[in-house]
Protein backbone atom coordinates (compact mmCIF):
# COMPACT_ATOMS: atom_id res chain seq x y z
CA UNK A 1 10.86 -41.84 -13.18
CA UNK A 2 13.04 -42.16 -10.51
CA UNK A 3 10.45 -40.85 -7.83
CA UNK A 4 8.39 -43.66 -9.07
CA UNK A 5 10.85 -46.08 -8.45
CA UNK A 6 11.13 -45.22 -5.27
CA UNK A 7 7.39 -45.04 -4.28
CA UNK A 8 7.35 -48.53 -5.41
CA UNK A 9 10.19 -49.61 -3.57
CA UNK A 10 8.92 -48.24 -0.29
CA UNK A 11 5.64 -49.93 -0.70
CA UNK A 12 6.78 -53.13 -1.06
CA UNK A 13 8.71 -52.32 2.16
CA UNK A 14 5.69 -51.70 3.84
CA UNK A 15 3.78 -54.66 2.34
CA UNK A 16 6.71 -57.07 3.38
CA UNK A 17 6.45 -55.64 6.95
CA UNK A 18 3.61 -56.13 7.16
CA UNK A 19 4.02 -59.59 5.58
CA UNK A 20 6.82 -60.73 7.94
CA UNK A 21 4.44 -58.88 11.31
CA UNK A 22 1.53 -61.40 10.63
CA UNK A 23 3.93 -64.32 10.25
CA UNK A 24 5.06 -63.87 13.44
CA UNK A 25 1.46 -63.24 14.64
CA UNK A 26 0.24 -66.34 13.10
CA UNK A 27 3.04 -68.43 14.77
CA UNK A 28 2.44 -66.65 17.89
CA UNK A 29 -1.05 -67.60 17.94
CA UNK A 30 -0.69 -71.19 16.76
CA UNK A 31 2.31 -71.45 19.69
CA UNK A 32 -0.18 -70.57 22.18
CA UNK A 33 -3.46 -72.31 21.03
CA UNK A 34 -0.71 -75.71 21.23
CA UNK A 35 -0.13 -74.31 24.59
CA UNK A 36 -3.78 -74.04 25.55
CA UNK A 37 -4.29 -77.41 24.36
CA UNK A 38 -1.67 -79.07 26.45
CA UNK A 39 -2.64 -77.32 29.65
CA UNK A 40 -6.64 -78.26 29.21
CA UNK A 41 -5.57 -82.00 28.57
CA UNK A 42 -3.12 -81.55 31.30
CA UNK A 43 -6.15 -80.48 33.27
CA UNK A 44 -8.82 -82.75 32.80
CA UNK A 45 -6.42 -85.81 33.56
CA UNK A 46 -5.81 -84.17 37.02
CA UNK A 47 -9.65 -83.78 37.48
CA UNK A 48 -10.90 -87.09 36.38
CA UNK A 49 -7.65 -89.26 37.97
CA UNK A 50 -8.24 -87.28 41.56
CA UNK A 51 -9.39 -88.91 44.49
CA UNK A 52 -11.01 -86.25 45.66
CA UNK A 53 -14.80 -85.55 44.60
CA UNK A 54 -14.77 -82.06 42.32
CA UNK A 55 -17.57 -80.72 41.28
CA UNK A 56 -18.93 -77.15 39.70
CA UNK A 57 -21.95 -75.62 39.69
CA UNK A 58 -23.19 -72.41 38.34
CA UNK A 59 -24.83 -69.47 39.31
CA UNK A 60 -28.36 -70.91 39.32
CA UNK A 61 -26.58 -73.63 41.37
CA UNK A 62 -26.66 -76.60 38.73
CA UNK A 63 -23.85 -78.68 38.46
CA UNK A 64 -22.06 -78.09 34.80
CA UNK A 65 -19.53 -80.70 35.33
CA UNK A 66 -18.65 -83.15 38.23
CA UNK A 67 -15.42 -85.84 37.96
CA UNK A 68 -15.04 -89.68 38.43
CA UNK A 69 -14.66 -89.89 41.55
CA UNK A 70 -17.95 -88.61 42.21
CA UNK A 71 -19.61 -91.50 40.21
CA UNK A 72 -17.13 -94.21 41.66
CA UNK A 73 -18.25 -92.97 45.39
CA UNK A 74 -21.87 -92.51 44.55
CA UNK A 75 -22.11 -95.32 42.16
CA UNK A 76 -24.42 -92.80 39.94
CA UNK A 77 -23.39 -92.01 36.68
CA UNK A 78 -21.99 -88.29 36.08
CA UNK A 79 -24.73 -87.63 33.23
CA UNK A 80 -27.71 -88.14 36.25
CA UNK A 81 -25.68 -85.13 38.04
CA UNK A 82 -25.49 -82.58 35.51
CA UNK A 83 -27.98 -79.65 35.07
CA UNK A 84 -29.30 -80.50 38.62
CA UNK A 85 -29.29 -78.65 42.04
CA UNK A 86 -28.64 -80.45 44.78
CA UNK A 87 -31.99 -80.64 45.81
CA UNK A 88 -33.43 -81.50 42.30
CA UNK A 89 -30.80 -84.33 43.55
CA UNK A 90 -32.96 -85.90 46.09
CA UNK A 91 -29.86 -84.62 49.01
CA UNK A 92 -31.66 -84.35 52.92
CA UNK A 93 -33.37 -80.86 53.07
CA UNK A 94 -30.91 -79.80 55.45
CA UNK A 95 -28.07 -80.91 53.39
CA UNK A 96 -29.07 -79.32 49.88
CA UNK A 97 -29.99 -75.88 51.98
CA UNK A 98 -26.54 -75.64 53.33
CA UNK A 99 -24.80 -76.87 50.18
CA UNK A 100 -26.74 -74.07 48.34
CA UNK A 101 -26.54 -71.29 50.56
C-alpha cells in the first residue's frame, strides 16, 4: 500500500513539472510574439515615414514591397510597382540593366 502511495505521489510530481515547464513556455512564447509585434509595427512606421525611397525586390528581381516615399516622388501608386522588374517598369534600357545586374 504504501509503495502505491508513493508511485502516485511521484507522478503527480512529474505531471506538475511538467505542468508548471509549459506555463512558463507558454508565457515565454506569448512574451516574445508581443515582442515581435512591437518591433514589426516599430518597423513599418520607420519604412513608410522615411524620406528616403526603400524598396525590395526578390530573387527573380520583382519588387515585393516598395514605401511611400516612392509613390510621393514618382507620383505612381505603390500597387503599379509590385510584382514588376524594373524593366517590366518602363525604366531607360540602360537604367533597368544596371539596376538588375
Amino acid at each position: 500500500v504504501i509503495g502505491i502511495g508513493v508511485g502516485y505521489f511521484l507522478s503527480f510530481c512529474l505531471l506538475f513539472g511538467v505542468y508548471i515547464l509549459l506555463q512558463k513556455q507558454i508565457r515565454d512564447r506569448t512574451l516574445a510574439e508581443a515582442a515581435l509585434q512591437r518591433s514589426q509595427s516599430e518597423l513599418k512606421t520607420l519604412l513608410e515615414n522615411s524620406p528616403d525611397i526603400i524598396i525590395r525586390v526578390n530573387r527573380q528581381l520583382l519588387h515585393t514591397y516598395v514605401n511611400s516615399a516612392l509613390e510621393r516622388e514618382a507620383g505612381i501608386p505603390i500597387e503599379a510597382f509590385l510584382g514588376k522588374t524594373f524593366s517590366e517598369l518602363g525604366l531607360p534600357g540602360e537604367l533597368a540593366e544596371f539596376l538588375e545586374a
